[in-house]
PDB file of N, CA and C in Angstrom:
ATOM      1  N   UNK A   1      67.230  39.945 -39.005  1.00  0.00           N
ATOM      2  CA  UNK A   1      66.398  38.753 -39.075  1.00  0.00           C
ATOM      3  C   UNK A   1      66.207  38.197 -37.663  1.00  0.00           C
ATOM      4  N   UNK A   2      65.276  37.867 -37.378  1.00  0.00           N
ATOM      5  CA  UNK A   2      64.421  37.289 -35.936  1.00  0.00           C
ATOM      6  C   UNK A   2      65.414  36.116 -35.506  1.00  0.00           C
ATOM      7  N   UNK A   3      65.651  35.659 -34.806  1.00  0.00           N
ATOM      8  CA  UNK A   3      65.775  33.771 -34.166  1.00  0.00           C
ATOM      9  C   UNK A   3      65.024  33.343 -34.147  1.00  0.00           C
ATOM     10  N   UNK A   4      64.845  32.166 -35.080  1.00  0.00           N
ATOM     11  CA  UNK A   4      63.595  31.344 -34.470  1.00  0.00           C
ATOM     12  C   UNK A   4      63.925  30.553 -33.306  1.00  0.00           C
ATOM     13  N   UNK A   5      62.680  29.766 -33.619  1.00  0.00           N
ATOM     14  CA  UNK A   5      62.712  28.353 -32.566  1.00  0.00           C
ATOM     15  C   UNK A   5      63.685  27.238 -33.129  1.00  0.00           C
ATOM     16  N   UNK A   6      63.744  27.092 -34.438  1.00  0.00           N
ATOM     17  CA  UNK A   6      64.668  26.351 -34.933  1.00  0.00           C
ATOM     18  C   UNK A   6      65.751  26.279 -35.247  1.00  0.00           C
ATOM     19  N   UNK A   7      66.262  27.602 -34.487  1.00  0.00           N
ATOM     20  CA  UNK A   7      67.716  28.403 -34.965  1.00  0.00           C
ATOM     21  C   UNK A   7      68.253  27.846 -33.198  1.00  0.00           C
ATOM     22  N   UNK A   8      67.674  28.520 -32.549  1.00  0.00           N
ATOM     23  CA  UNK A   8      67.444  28.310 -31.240  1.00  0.00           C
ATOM     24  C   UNK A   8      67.908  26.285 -30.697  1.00  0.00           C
ATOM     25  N   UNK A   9      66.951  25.883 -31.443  1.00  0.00           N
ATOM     26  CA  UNK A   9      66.641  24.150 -31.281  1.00  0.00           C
ATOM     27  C   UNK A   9      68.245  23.540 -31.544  1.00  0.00           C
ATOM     28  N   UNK A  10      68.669  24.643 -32.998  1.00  0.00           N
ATOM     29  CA  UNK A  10      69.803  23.687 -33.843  1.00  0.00           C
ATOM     30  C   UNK A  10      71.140  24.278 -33.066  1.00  0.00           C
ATOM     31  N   UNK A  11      71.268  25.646 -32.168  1.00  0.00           N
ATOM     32  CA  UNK A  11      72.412  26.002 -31.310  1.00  0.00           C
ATOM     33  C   UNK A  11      72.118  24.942 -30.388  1.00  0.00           C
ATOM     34  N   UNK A  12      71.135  24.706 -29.233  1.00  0.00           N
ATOM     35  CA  UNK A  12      71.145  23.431 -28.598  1.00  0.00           C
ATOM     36  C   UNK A  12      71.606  22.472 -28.866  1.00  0.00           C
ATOM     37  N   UNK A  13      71.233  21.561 -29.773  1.00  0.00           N
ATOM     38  CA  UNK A  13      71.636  20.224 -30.509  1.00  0.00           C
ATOM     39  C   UNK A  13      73.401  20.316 -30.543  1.00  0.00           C
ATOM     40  N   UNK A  14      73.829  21.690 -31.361  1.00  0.00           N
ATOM     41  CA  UNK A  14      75.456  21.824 -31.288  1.00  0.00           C
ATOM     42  C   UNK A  14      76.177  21.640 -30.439  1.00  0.00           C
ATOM     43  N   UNK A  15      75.196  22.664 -29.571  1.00  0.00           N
ATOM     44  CA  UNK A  15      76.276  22.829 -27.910  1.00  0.00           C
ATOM     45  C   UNK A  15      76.563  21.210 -26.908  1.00  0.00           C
ATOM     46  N   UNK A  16      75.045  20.892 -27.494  1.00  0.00           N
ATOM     47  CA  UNK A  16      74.758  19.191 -26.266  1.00  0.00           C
ATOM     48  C   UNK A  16      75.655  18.199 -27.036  1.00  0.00           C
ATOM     49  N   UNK A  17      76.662  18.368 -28.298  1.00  0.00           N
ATOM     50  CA  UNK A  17      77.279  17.707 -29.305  1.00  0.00           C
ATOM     51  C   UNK A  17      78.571  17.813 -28.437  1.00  0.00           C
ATOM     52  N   UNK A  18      79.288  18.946 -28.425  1.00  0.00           N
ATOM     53  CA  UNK A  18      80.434  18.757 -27.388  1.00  0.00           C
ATOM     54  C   UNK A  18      81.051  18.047 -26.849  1.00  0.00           C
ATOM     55  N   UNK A  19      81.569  16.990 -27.271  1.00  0.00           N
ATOM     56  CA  UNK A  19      81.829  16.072 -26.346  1.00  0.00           C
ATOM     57  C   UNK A  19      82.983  16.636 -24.921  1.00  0.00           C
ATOM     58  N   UNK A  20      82.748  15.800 -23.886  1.00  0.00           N
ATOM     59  CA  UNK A  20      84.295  16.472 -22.751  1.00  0.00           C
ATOM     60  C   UNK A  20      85.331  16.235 -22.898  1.00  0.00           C
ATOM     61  N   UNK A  21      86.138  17.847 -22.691  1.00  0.00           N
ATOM     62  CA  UNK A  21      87.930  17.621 -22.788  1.00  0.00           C
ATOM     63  C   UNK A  21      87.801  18.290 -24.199  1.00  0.00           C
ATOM     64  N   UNK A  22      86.906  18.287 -24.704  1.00  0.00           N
ATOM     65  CA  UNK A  22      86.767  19.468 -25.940  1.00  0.00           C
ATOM     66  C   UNK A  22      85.433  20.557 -25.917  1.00  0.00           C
ATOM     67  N   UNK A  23      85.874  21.679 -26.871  1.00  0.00           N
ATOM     68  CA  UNK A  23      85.097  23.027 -27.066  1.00  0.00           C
ATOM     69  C   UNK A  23      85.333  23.630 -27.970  1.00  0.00           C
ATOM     70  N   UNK A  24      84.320  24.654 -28.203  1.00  0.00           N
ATOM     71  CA  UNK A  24      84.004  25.406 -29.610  1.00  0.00           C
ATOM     72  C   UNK A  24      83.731  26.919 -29.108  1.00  0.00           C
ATOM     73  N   UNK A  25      83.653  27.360 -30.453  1.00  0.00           N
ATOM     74  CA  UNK A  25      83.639  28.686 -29.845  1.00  0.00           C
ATOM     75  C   UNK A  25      82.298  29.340 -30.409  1.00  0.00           C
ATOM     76  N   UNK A  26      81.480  30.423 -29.919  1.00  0.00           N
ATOM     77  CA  UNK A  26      80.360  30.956 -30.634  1.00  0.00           C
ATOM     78  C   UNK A  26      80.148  30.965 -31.972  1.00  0.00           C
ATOM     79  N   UNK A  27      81.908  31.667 -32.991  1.00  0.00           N
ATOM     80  CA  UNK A  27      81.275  31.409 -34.083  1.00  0.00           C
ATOM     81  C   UNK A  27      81.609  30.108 -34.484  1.00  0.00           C
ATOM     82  N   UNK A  28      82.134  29.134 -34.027  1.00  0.00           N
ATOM     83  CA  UNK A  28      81.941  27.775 -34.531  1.00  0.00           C
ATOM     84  C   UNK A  28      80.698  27.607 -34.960  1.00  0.00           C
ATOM     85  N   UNK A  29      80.028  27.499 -33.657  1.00  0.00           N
ATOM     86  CA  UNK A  29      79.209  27.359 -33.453  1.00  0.00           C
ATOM     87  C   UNK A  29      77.805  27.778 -34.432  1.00  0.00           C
ATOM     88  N   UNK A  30      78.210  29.157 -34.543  1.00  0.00           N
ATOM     89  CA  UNK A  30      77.572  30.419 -35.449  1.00  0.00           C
ATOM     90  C   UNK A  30      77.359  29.923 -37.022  1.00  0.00           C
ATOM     91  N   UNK A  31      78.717  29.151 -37.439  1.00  0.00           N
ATOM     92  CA  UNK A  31      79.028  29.015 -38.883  1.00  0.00           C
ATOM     93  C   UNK A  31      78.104  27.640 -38.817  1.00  0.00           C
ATOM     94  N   UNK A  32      78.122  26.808 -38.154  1.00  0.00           N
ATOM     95  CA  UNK A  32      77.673  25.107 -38.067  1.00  0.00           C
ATOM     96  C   UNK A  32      75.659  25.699 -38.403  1.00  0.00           C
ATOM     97  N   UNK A  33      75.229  25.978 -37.135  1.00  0.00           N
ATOM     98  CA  UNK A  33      74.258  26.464 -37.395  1.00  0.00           C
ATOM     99  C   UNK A  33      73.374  27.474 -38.371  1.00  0.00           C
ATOM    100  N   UNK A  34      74.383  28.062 -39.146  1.00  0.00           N
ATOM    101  CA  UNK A  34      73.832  29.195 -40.396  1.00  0.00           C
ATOM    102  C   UNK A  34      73.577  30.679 -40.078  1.00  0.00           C
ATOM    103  N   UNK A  35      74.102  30.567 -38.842  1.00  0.00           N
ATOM    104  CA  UNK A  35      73.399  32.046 -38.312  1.00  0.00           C
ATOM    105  C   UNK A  35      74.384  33.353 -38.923  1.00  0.00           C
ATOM    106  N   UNK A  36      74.390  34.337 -38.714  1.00  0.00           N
ATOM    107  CA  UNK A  36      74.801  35.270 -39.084  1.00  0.00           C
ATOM    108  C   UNK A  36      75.967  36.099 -38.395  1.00  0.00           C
ATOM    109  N   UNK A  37      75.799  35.621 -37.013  1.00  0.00           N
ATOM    110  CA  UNK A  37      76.639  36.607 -36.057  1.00  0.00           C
ATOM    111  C   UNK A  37      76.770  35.332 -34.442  1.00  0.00           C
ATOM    112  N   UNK A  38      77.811  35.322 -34.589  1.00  0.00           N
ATOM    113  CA  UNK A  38      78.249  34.623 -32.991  1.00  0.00           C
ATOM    114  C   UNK A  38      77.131  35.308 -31.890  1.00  0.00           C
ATOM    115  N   UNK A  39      76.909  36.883 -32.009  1.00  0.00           N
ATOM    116  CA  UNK A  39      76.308  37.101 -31.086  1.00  0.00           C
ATOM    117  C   UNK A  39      75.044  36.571 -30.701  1.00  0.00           C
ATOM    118  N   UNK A  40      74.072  36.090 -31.449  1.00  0.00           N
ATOM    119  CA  UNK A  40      73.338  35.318 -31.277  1.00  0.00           C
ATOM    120  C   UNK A  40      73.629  33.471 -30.534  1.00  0.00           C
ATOM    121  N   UNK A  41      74.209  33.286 -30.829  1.00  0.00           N
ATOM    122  CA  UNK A  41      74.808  32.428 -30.160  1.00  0.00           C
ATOM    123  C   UNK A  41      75.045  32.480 -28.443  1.00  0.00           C
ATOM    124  N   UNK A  42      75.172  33.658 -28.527  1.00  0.00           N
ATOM    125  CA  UNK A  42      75.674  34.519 -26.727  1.00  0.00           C
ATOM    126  C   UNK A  42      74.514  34.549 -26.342  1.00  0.00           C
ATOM    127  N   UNK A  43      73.447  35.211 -27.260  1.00  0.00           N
ATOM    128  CA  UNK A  43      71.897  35.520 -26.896  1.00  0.00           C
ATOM    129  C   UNK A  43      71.603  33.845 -26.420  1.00  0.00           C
ATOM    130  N   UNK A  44      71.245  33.151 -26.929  1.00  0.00           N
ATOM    131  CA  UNK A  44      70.640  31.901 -26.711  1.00  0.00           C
ATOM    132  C   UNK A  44      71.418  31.296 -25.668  1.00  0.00           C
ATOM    133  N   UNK A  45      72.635  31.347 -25.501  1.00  0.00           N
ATOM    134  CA  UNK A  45      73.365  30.416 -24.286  1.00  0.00           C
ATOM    135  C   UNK A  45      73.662  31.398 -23.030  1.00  0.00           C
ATOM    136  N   UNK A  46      73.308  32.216 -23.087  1.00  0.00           N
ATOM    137  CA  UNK A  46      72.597  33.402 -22.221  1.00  0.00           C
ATOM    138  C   UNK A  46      71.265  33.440 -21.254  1.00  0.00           C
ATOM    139  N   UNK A  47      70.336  32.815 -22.445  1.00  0.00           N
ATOM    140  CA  UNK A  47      68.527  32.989 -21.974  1.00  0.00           C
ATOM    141  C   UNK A  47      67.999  31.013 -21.975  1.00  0.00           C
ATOM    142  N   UNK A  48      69.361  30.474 -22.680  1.00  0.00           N
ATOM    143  CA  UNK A  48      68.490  28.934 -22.672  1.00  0.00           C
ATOM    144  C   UNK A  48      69.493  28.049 -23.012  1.00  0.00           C
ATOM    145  N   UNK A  49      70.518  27.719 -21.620  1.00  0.00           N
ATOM    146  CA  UNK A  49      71.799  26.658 -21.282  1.00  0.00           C
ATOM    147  C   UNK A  49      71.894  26.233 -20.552  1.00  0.00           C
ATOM    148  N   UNK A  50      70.864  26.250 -19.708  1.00  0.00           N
ATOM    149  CA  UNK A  50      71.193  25.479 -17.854  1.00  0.00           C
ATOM    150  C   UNK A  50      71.515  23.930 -17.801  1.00  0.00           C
ATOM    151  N   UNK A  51      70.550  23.188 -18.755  1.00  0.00           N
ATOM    152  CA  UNK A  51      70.598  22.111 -18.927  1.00  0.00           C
ATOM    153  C   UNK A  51      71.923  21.869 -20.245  1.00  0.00           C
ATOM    154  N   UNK A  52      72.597  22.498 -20.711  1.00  0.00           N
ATOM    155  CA  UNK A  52      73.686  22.546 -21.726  1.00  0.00           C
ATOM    156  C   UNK A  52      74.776  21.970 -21.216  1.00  0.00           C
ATOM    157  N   UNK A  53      76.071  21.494 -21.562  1.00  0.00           N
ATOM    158  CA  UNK A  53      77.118  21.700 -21.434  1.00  0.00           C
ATOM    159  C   UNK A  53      77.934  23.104 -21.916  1.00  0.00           C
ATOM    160  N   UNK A  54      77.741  24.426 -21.139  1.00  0.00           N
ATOM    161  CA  UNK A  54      78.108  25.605 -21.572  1.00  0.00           C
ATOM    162  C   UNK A  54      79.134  25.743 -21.584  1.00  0.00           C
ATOM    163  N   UNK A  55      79.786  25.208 -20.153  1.00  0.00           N
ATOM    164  CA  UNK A  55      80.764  25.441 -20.225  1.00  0.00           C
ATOM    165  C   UNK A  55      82.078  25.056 -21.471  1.00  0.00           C
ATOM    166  N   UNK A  56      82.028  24.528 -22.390  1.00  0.00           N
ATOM    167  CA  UNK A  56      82.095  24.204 -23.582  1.00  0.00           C
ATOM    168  C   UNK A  56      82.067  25.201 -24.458  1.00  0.00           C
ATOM    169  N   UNK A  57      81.525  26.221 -24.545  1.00  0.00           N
ATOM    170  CA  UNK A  57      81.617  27.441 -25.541  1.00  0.00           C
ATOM    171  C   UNK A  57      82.420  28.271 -24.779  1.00  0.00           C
ATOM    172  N   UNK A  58      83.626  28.833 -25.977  1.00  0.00           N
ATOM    173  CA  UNK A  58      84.471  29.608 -25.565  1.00  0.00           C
ATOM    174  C   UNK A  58      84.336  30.916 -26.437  1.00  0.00           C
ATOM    175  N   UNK A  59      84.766  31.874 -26.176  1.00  0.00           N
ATOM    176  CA  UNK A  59      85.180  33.229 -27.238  1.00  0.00           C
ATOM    177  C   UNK A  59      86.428  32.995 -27.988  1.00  0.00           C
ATOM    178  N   UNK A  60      86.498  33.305 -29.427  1.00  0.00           N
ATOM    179  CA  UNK A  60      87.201  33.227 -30.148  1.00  0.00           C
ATOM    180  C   UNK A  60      89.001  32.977 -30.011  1.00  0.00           C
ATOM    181  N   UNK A  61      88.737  34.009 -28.962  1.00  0.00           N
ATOM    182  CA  UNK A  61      90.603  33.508 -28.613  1.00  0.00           C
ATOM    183  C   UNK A  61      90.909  31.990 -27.917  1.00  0.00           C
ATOM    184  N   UNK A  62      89.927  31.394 -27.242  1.00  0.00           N
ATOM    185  CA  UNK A  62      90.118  30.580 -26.023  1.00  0.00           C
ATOM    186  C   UNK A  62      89.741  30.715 -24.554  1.00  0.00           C
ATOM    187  N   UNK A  63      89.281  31.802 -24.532  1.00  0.00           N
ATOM    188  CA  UNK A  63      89.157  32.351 -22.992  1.00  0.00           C
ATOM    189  C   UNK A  63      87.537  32.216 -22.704  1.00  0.00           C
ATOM    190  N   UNK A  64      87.181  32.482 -21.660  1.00  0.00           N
ATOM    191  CA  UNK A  64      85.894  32.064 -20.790  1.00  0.00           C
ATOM    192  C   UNK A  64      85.670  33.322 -20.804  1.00  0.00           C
ATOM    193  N   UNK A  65      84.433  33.649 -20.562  1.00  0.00           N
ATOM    194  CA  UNK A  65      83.378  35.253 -20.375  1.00  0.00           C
ATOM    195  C   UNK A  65      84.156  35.492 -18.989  1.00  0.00           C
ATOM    196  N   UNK A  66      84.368  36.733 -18.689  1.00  0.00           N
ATOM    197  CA  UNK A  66      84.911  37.188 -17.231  1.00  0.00           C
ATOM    198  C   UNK A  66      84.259  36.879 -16.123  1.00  0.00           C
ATOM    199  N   UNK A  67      82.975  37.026 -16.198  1.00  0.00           N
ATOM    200  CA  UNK A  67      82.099  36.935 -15.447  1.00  0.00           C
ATOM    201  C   UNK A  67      82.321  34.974 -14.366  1.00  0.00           C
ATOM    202  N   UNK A  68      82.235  33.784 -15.270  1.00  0.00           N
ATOM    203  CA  UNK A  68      82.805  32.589 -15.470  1.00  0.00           C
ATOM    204  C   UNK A  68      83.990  31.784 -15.502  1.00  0.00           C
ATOM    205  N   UNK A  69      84.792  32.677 -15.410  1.00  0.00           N
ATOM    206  CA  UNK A  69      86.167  32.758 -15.957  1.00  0.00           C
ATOM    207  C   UNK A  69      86.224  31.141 -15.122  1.00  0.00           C
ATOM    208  N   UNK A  70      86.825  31.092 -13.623  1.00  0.00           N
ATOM    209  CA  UNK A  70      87.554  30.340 -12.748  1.00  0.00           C
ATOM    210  C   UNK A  70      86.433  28.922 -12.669  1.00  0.00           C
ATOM    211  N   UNK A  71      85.295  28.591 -12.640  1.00  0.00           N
ATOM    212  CA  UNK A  71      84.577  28.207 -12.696  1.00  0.00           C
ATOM    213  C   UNK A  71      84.520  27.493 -14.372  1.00  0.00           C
ATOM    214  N   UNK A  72      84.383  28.223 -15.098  1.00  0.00           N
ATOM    215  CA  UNK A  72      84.751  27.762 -16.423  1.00  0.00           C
ATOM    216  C   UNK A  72      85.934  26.868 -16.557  1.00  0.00           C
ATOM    217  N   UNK A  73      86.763  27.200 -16.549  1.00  0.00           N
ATOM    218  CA  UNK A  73      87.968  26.743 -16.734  1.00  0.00           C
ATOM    219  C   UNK A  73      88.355  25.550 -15.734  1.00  0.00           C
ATOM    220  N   UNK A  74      87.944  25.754 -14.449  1.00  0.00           N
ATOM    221  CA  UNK A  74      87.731  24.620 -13.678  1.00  0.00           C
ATOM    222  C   UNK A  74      87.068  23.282 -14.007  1.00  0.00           C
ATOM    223  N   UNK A  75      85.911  23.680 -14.530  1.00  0.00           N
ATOM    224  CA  UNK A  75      85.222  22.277 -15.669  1.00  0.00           C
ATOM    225  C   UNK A  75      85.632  21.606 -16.467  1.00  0.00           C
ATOM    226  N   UNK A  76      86.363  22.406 -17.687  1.00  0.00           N
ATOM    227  CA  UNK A  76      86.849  22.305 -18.485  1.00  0.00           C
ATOM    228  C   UNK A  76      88.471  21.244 -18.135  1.00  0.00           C
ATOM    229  N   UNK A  77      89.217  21.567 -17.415  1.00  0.00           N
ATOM    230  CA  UNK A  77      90.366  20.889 -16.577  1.00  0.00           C
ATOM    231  C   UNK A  77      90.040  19.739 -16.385  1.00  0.00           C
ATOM    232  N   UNK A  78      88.900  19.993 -15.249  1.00  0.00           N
ATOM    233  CA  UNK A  78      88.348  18.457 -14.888  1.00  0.00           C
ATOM    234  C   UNK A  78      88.076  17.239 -16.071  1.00  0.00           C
ATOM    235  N   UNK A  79      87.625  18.063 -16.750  1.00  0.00           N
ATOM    236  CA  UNK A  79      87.097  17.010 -18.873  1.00  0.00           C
ATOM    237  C   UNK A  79      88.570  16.728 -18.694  1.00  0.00           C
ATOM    238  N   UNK A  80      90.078  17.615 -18.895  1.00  0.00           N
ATOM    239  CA  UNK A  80      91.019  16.845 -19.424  1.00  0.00           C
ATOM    240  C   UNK A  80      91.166  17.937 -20.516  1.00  0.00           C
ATOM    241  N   UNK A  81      90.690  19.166 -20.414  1.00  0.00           N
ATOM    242  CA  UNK A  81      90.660  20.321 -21.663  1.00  0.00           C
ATOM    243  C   UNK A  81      91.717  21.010 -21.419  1.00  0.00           C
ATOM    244  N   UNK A  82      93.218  20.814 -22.072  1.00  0.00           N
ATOM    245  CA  UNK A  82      94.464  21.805 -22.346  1.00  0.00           C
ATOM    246  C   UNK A  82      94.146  23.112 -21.715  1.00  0.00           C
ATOM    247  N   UNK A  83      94.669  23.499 -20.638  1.00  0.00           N
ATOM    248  CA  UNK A  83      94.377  24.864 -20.476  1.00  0.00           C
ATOM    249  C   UNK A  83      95.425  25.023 -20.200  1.00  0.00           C
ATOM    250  N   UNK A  84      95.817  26.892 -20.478  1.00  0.00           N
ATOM    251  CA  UNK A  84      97.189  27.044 -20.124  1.00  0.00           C
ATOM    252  C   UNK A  84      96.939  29.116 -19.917  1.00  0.00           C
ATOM    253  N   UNK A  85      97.436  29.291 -18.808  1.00  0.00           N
ATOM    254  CA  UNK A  85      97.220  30.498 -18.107  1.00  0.00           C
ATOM    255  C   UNK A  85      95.737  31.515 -18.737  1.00  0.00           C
ATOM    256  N   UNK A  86      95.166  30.401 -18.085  1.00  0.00           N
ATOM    257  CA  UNK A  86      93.400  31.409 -18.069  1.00  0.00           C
ATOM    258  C   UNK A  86      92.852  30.638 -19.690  1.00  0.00           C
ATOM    259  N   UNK A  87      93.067  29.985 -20.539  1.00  0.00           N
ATOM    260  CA  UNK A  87      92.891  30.006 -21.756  1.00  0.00           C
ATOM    261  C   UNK A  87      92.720  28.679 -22.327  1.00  0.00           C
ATOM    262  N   UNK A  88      91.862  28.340 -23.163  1.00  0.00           N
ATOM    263  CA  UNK A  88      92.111  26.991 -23.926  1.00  0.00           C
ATOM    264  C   UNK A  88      92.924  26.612 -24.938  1.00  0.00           C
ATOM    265  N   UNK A  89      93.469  25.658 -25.272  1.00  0.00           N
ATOM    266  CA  UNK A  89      94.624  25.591 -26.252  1.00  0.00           C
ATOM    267  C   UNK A  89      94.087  25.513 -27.263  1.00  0.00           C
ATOM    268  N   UNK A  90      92.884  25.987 -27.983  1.00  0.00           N
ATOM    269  CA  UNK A  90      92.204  25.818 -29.400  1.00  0.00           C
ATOM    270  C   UNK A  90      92.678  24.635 -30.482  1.00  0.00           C
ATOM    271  N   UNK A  91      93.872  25.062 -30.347  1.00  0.00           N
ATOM    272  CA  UNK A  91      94.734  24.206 -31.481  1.00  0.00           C
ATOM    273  C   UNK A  91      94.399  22.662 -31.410  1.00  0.00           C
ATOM    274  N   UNK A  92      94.555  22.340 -30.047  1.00  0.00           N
ATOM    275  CA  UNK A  92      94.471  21.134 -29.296  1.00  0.00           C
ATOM    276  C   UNK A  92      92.347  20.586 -29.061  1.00  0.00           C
ATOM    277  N   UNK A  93      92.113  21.902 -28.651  1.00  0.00           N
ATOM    278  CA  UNK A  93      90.788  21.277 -27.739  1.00  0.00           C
ATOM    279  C   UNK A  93      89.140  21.584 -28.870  1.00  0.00           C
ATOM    280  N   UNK A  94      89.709  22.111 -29.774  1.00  0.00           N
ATOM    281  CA  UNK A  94      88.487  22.557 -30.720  1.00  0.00           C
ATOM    282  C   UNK A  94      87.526  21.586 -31.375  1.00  0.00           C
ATOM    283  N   UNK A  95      87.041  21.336 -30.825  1.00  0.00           N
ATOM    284  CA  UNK A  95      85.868  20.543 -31.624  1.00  0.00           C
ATOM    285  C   UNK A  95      84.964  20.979 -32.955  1.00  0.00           C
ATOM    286  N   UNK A  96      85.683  20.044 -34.389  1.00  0.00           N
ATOM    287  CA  UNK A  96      85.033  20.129 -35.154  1.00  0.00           C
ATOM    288  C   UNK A  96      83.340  20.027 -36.027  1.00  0.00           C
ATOM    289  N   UNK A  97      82.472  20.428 -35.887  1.00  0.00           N
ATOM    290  CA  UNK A  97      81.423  19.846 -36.445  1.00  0.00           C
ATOM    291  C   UNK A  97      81.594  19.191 -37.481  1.00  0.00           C
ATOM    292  N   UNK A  98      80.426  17.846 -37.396  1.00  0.00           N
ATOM    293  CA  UNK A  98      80.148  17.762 -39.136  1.00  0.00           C
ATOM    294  C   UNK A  98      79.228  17.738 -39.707  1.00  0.00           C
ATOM    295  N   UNK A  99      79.514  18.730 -40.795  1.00  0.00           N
ATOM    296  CA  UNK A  99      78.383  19.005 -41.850  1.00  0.00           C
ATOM    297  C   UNK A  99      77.376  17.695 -42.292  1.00  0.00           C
ATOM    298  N   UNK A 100      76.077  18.341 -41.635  1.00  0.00           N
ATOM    299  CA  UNK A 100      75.067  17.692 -42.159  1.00  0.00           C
ATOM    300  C   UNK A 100      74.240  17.289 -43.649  1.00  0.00           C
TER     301      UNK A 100
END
């Protein structure tokens, strides 16, 4: 199935939800929005996040894309976001959605 524009619109809206010192992870993210696969999620905060708080989406374990890693996690610190050797404390920093 395609992405729309409104699939697209409603990962935005999630991600800009974030508040700082907390984060979510793709499929949080994935499940909130209806989509099917976290990876889409990657697609869109990939091709359309500059203006986002990205740094805010994590991968499932806690950890930052490699690529981002030190930089990531550096942001995240600064918010006041539990980090502890390379990683977010999920337990602690996960931001719940709520169902609309």
């Amino acid at each position: 199935m395609a992405t729309t524009d409104a699939d697209i619109e409603r990962v935005r809206e999630l991600v800009a939800a974030i508040p700082p010192g907390r984060v979510s992870t793709y499929g949080d993210i994935a499940a909130a929005a209806g989509l099917s696969t976290p990876r889409t999620v990657g697609w869109i905060m990939r091709t359309d996040s500059a203006d986002l708080p990205w740094h805010r989406v994590l991968r499932a374990n806690g950890t930052p894309a490699p690529h981002l890693a030190q930089r990531q996690l550096r942001q995240l610190a600064a918010e006041g976001c539990p980090v502890l050797d390379d990683r977010v404390d999920l337990r602690r920093a996960r931001h719940h959605f709520v169902s609309e």
